[in-house]
Protein backbone atom coordinates (compact mmCIF):
# COMPACT_ATOMS: atom_id res chain seq x y z
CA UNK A 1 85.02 173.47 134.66
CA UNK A 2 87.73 174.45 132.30
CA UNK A 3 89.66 172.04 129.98
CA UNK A 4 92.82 172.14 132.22
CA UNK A 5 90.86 170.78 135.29
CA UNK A 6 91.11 167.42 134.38
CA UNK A 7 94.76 167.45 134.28
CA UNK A 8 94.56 167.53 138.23
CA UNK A 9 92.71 164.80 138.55
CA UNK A 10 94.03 162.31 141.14
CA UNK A 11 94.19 158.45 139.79
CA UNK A 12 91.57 157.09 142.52
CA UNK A 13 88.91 160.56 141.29
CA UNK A 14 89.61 159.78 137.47
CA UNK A 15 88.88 155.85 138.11
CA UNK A 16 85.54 156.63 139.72
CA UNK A 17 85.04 159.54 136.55
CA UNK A 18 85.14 157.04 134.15
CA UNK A 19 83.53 154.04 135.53
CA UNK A 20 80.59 156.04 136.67
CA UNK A 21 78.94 157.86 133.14
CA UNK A 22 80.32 157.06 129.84
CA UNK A 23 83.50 159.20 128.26
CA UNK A 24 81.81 161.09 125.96
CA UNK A 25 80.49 163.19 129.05
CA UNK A 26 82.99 162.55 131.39
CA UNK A 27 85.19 164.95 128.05
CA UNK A 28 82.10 166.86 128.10
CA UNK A 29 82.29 168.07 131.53
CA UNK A 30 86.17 168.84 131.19
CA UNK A 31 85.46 170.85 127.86
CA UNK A 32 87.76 168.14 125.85
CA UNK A 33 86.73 165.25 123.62
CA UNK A 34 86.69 161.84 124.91
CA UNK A 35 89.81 160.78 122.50
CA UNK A 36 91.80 163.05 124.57
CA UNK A 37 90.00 161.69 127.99
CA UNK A 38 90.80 158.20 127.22
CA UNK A 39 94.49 158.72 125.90
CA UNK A 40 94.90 160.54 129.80
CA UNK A 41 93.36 157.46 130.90
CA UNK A 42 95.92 155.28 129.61
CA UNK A 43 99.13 157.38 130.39
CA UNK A 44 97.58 157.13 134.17
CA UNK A 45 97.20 153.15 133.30
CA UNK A 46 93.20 153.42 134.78
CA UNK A 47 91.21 151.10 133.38
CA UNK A 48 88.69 152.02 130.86
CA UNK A 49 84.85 150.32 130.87
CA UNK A 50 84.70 147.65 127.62
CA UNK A 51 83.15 148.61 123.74
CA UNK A 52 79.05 147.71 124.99
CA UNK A 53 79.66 148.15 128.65
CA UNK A 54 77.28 150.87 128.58
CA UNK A 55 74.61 149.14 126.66
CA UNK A 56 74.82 146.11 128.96
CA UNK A 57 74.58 147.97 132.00
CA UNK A 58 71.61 149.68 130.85
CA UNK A 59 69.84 145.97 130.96
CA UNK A 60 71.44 144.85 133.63
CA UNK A 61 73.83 142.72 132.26
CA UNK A 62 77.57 144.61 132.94
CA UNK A 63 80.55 142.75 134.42
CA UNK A 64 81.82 144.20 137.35
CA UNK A 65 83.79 147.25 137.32
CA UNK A 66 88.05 145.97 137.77
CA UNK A 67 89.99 146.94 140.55
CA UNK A 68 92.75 149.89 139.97
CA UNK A 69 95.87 148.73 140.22
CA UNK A 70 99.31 149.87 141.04
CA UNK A 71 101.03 151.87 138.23
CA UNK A 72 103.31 149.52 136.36
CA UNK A 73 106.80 151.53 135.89
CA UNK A 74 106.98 151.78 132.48
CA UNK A 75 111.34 151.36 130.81
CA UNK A 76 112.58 154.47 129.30
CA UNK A 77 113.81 154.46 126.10
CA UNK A 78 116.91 153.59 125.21
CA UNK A 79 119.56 156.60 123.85
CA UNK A 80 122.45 156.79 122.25
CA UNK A 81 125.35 158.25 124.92
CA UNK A 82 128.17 159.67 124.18
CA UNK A 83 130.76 158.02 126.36
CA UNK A 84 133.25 160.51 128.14
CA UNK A 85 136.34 159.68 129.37
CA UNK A 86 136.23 159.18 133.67
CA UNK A 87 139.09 160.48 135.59
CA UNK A 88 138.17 159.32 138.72
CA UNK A 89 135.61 156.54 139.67
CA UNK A 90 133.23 158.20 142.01
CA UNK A 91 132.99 157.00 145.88
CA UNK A 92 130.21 154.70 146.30
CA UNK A 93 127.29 155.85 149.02
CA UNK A 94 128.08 154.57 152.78
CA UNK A 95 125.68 152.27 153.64
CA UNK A 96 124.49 154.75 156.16
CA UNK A 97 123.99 157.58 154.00
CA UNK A 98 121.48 154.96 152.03
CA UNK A 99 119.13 153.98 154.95
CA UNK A 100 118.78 157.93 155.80
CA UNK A 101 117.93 158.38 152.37
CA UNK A 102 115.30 156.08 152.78
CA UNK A 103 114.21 157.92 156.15
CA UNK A 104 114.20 160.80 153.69
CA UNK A 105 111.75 159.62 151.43
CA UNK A 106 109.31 158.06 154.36
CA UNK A 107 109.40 161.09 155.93
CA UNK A 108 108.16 163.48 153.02
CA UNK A 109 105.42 160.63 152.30
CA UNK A 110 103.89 160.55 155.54
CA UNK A 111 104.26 164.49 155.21
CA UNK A 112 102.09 164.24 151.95
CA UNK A 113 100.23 161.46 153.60
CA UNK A 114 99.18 163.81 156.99
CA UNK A 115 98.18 166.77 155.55
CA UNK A 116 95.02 165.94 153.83
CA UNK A 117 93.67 164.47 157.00
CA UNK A 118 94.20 167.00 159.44
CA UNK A 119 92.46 169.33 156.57
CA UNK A 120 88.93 167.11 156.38
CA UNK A 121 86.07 167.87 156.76
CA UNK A 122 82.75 165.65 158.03
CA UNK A 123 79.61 164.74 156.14
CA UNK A 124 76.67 163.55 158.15
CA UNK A 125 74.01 161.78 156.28
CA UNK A 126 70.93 159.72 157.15
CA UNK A 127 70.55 156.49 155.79
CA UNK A 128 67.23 155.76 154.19
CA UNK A 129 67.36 152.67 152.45
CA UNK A 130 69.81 150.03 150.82
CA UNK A 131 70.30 147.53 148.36
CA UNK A 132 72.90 144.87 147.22
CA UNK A 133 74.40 143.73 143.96
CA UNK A 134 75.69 140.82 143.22
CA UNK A 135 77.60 139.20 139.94
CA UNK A 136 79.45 135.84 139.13
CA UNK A 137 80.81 134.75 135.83
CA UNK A 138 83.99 133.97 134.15
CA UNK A 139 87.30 136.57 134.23
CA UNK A 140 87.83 138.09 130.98
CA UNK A 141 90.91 139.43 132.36
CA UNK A 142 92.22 135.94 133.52
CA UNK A 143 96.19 135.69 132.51
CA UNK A 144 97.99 133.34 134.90
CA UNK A 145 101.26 134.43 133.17
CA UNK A 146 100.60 137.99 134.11
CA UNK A 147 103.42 140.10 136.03
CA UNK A 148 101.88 141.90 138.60
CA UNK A 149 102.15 143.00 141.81
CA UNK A 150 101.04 141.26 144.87
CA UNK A 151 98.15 143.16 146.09
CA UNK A 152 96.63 142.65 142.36
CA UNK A 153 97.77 139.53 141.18
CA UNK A 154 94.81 137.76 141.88
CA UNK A 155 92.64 139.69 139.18
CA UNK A 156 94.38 137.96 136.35
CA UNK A 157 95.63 134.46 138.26
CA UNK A 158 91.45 133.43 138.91
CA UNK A 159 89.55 132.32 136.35
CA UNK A 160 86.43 133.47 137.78
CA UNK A 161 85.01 137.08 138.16
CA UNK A 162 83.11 137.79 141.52
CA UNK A 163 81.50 141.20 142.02
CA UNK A 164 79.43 142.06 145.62
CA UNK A 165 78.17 145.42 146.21
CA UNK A 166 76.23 147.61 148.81
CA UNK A 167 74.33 150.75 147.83
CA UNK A 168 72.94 153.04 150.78
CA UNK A 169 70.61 155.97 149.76
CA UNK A 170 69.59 158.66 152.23
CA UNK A 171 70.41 162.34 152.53
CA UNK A 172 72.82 164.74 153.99
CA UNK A 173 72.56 166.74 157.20
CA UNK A 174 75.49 168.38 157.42
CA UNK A 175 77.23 170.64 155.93
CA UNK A 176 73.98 171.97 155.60
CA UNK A 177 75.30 174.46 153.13
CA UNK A 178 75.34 171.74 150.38
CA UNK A 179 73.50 172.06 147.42
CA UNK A 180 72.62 168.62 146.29
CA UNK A 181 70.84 167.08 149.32
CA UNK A 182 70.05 163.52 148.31
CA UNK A 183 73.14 160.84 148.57
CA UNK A 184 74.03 157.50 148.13
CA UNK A 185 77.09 155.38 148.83
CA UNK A 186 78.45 152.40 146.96
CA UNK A 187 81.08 150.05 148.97
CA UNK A 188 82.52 147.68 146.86
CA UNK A 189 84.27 144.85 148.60
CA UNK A 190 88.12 144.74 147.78
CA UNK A 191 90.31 141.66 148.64
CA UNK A 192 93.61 143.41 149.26
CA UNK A 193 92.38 145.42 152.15
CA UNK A 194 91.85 142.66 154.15
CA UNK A 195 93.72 142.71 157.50
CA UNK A 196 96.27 139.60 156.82
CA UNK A 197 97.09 141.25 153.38
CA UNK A 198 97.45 144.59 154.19
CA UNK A 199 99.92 143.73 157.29
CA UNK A 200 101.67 141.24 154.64
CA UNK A 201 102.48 144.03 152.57
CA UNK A 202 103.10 146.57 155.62
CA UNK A 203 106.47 147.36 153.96
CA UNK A 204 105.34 148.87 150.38
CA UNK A 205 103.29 151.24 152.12
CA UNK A 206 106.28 152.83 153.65
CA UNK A 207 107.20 155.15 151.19
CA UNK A 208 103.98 155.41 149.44
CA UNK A 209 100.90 155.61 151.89
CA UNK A 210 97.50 155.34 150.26
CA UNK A 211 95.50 158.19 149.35
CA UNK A 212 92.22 157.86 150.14
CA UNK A 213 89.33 154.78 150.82
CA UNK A 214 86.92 156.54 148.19
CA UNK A 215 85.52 159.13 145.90
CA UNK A 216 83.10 161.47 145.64
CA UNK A 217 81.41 162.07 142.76
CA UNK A 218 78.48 164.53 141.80
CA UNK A 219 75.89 162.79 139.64
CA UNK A 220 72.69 164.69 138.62
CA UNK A 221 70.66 165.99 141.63
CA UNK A 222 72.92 164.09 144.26
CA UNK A 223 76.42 163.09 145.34
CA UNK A 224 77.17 159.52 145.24
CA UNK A 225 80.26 158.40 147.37
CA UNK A 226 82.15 155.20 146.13
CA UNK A 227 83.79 152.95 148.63
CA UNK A 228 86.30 150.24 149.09
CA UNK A 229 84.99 147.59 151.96
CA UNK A 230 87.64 144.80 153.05
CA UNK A 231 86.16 141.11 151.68
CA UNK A 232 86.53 140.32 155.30
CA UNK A 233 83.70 143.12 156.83
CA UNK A 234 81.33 143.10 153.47
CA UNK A 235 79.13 140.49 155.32
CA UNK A 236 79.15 142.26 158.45
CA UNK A 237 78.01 145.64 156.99
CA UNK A 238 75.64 143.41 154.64
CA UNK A 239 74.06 141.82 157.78
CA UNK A 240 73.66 144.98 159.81
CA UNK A 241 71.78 147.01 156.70
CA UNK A 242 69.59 143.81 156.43
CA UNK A 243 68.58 144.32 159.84
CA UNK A 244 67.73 148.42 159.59
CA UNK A 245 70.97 148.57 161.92
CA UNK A 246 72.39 151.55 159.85
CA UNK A 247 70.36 154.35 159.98
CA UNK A 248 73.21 156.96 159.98
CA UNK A 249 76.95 157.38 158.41
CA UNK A 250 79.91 160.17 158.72
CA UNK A 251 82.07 160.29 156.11
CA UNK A 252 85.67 162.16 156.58
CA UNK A 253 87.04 163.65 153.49
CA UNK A 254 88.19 166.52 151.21
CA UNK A 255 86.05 169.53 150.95
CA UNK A 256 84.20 169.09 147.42
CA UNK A 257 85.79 170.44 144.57
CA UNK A 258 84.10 171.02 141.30
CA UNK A 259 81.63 168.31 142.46
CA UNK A 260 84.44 165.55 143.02
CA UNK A 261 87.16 165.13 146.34
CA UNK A 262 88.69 162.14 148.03
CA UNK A 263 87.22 160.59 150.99
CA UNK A 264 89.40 159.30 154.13
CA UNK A 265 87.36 157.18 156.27
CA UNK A 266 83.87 157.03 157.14
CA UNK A 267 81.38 155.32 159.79
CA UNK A 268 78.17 153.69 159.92
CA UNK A 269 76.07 154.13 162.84
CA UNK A 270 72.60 152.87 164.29
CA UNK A 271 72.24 156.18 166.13
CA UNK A 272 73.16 159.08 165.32
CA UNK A 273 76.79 160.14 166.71
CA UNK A 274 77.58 162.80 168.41
């Protein structure tokens, strides 16, 4: 990797980047120090793992990871204008040139949004084995008073801090051209993708579609995938590893990059698929 690499780093790929090894190596494998890591952290606003999280997680005794929120438009600053004289007040925008501005602008997103997917590729990987985490405790980040947006909100409004996790190991069988063989997957369960929510808030993904469910990431002799789950399907997925019911799982997504790339959707089978 060279030291400009990380400057095309998507917000989703540098969350995972972060929360996944410390900084120090995360700078390491961009060739730049972790000063300059974290400072692209918080122009990006991604969270950053707490001073000790490291050392707790060694012993088992981390908080969860937070969720990534929205990026919080920050004001610009204020200048002094010089104030010209204006001979004519401009014509204000017919209301119809306004809503096909807005067509516009929904148009080029789902342009942005389509072209990734029809570009993906499929990994097929057998599922070996699982496990599941589980945390409970009191929110750090609990702020009632905290402006946020909707899909969010509820990280700071509830006092306590809930984490649930599934980890599926097993190995990949295609592409077979891959290097690193051995996988493993972590879905995390997130409340805002649950179906009442996301149709709720059908109208803010107009002009800005998501980018992607997940992450790759490569991590020492594998590739670990990380996941968002809705709340509402964790204990379905849960109850269905418990029971050896997923032996196999496609995952649709960008072709890796420098060991990292985003990942679309992906399936969990008892058979294999065809």
């Amino acid at each position: 990797m060279t030291s400009n690499d990380h400057q095309s780093l998507t917000r989703e790929e540098l969350y995972n980047l972060v929360w996944a090894k410390p900084m120090t190596e995360v700078g390491k494998d961009f060739q730049i120090s972790d000063r300059a890591m974290a400072k692209l952290c918080a122009r990006r606003q991604v969270p950053v793992p707490p001073r000790g999280y490291w050392a707790k997680k060694s012993v088992g005794k981390a908080s969860p990871r937070p969720p990534l929120p929205e990026i919080v438009k920050q004001p610009a600053p204020e200048r002094k204008v010089r104030i010209k004289p204006v001979r004519q007040a401009p014509e204000k925008p017919k209301q119809s040139s306004l809503f096909e501005e807005r067509n516009q602008t929904i148009k080029k997103a789902l342009k942005a949004f389509r072209k990734p997917l029809s570009e993906a590729v499929d990994y097929r990987i057998r599922i070996d084995r699982w496990r599941c985490d589980y945390s409970f405790g009191l929110n750090s980040s609990y702020d009632p008073l905290h402006r946020e947006t909707a899909m969010s909100s509820e990280f700071y409004e509830v006092p306590y801090s809930e984490y649930r996790g599934l980890v599926l190991y097993g190995a990949f069988l295609e592409p077979t051209q891959l290097k690193q063989r051995q996988f493993e997957a972590h879905l995390s369960q997130e409340p805002h993708l649950n179906k009442r929510i996301v149709e709720e808030n059908l109208h803010r993904y107009e002009e800005s579609p998501p980018r992607s469910v997940g992450a790759f990431l490569k991590h020492n002799h594998s590739i670990a995938a990380f996941l968002s789950i809705p709340e509402d399907a964790f204990s379905l997925v849960l109850q269905n590893a418990a029971a050896n019911k997923i032996n196999f799982m496609t995952i649709r997504g960008q072709k890796l990059r420098y060991g990292h790339g985003d990942i679309y959707r992906y399936y969990l089978w008892e058979e294999q698929d065809e």
